[in-house]
Protein backbone atom coordinates (compact mmCIF):
# COMPACT_ATOMS: atom_id res chain seq x y z
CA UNK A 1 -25.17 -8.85 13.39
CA UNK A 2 -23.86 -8.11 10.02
CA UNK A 3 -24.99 -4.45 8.17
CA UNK A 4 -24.68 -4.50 4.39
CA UNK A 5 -26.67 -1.61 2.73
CA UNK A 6 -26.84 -0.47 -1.24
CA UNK A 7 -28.08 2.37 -3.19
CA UNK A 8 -27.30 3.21 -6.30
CA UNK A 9 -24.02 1.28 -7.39
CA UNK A 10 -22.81 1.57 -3.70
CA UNK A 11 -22.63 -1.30 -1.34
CA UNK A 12 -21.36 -0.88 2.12
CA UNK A 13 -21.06 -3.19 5.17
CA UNK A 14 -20.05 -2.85 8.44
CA UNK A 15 -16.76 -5.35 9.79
CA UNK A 16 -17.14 -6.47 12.67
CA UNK A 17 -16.16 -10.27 13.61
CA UNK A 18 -17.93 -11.53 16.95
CA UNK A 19 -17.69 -15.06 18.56
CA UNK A 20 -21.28 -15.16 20.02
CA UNK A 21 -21.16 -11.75 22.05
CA UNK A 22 -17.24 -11.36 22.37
CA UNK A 23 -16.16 -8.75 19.56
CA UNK A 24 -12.81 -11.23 18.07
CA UNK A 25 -11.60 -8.96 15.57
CA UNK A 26 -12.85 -7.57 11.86
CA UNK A 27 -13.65 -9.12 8.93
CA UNK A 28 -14.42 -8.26 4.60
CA UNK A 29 -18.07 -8.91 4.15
CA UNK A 30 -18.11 -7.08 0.36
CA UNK A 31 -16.19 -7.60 -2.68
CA UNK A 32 -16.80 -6.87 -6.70
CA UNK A 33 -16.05 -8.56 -8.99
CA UNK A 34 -14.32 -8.79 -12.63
CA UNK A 35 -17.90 -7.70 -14.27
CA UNK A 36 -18.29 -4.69 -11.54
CA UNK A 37 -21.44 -6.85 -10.27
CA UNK A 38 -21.37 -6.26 -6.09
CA UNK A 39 -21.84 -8.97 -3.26
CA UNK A 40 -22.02 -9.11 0.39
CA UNK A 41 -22.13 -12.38 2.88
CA UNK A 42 -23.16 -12.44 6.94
CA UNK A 43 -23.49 -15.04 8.74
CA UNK A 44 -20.32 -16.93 10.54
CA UNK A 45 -17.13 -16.18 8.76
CA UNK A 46 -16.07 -19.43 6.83
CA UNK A 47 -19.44 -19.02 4.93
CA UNK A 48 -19.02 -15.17 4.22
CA UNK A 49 -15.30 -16.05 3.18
CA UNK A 50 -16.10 -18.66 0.75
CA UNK A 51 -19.03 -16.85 -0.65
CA UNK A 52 -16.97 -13.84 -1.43
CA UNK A 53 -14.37 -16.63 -2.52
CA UNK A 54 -16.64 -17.77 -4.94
CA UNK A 55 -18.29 -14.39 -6.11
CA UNK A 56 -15.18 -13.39 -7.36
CA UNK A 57 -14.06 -15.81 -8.94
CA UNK A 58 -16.31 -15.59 -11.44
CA UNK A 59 -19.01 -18.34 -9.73
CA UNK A 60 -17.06 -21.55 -10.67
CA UNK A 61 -18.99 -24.45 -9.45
CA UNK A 62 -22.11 -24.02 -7.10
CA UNK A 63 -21.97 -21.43 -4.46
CA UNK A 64 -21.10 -22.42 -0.99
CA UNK A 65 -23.88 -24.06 1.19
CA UNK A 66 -25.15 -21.71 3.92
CA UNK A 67 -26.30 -22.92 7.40
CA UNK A 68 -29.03 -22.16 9.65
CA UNK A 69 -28.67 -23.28 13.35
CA UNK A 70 -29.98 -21.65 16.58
CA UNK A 71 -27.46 -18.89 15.98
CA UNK A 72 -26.78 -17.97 12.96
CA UNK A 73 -28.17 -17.72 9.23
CA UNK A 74 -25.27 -17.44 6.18
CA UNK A 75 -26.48 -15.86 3.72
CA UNK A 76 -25.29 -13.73 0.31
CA UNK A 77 -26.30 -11.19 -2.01
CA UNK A 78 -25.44 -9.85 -5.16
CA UNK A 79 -26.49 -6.80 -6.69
CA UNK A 80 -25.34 -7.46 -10.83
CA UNK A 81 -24.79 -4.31 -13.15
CA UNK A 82 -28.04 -5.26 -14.79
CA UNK A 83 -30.05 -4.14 -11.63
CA UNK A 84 -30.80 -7.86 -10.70
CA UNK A 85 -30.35 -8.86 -6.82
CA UNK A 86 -29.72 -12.68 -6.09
CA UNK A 87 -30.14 -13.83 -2.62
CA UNK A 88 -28.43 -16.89 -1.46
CA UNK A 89 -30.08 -18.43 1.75
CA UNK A 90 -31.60 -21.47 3.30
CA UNK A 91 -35.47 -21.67 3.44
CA UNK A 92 -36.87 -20.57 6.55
């Protein structure tokens, strides 16, 4: 299970990798980009790759589709300068 927390400009997030309950490693679940706007993905690590990918550079194209299965549930957020948080999810 993937911990991102923010408060007040910070964002932090644990990194961790599992393979269902085998810890495989570690993994970069937060970035920033160009425009000092935050983000932070969970979910299996392709997804939170390309998400943080795609945050940074500056959200060319669509963002990356997430996936829900038994699981697992990708999902991103990003907290912009502004003070606006945009989750990026599938419908439950």
């Amino acid at each position: 299970m993937t911990t991102i927390a923010y408060r007040n400009g910070t964002l932090a997030a644990d990194t961790r990798a599992c393979a269902g309950d085998n810890i495989v490693g570690s993994a970069i679940k937060i970035a920033r980009n160009n425009n000092g706007d935050l983000a932070g993905a969970a979910g299996l690590a392709p997804y939170s790759y390309a998400f943080l990918k795609w945050f940074t550079g500056m959200e060319s194209g669509p963002p990356p589709k997430a996936v829900r299965d038994d699981n697992n549930f990708d999902r991103g957020v990003i907290f912009r300068k502004t003070g606006v948080i945009e989750i990026y999810e599938i419908g439950r």
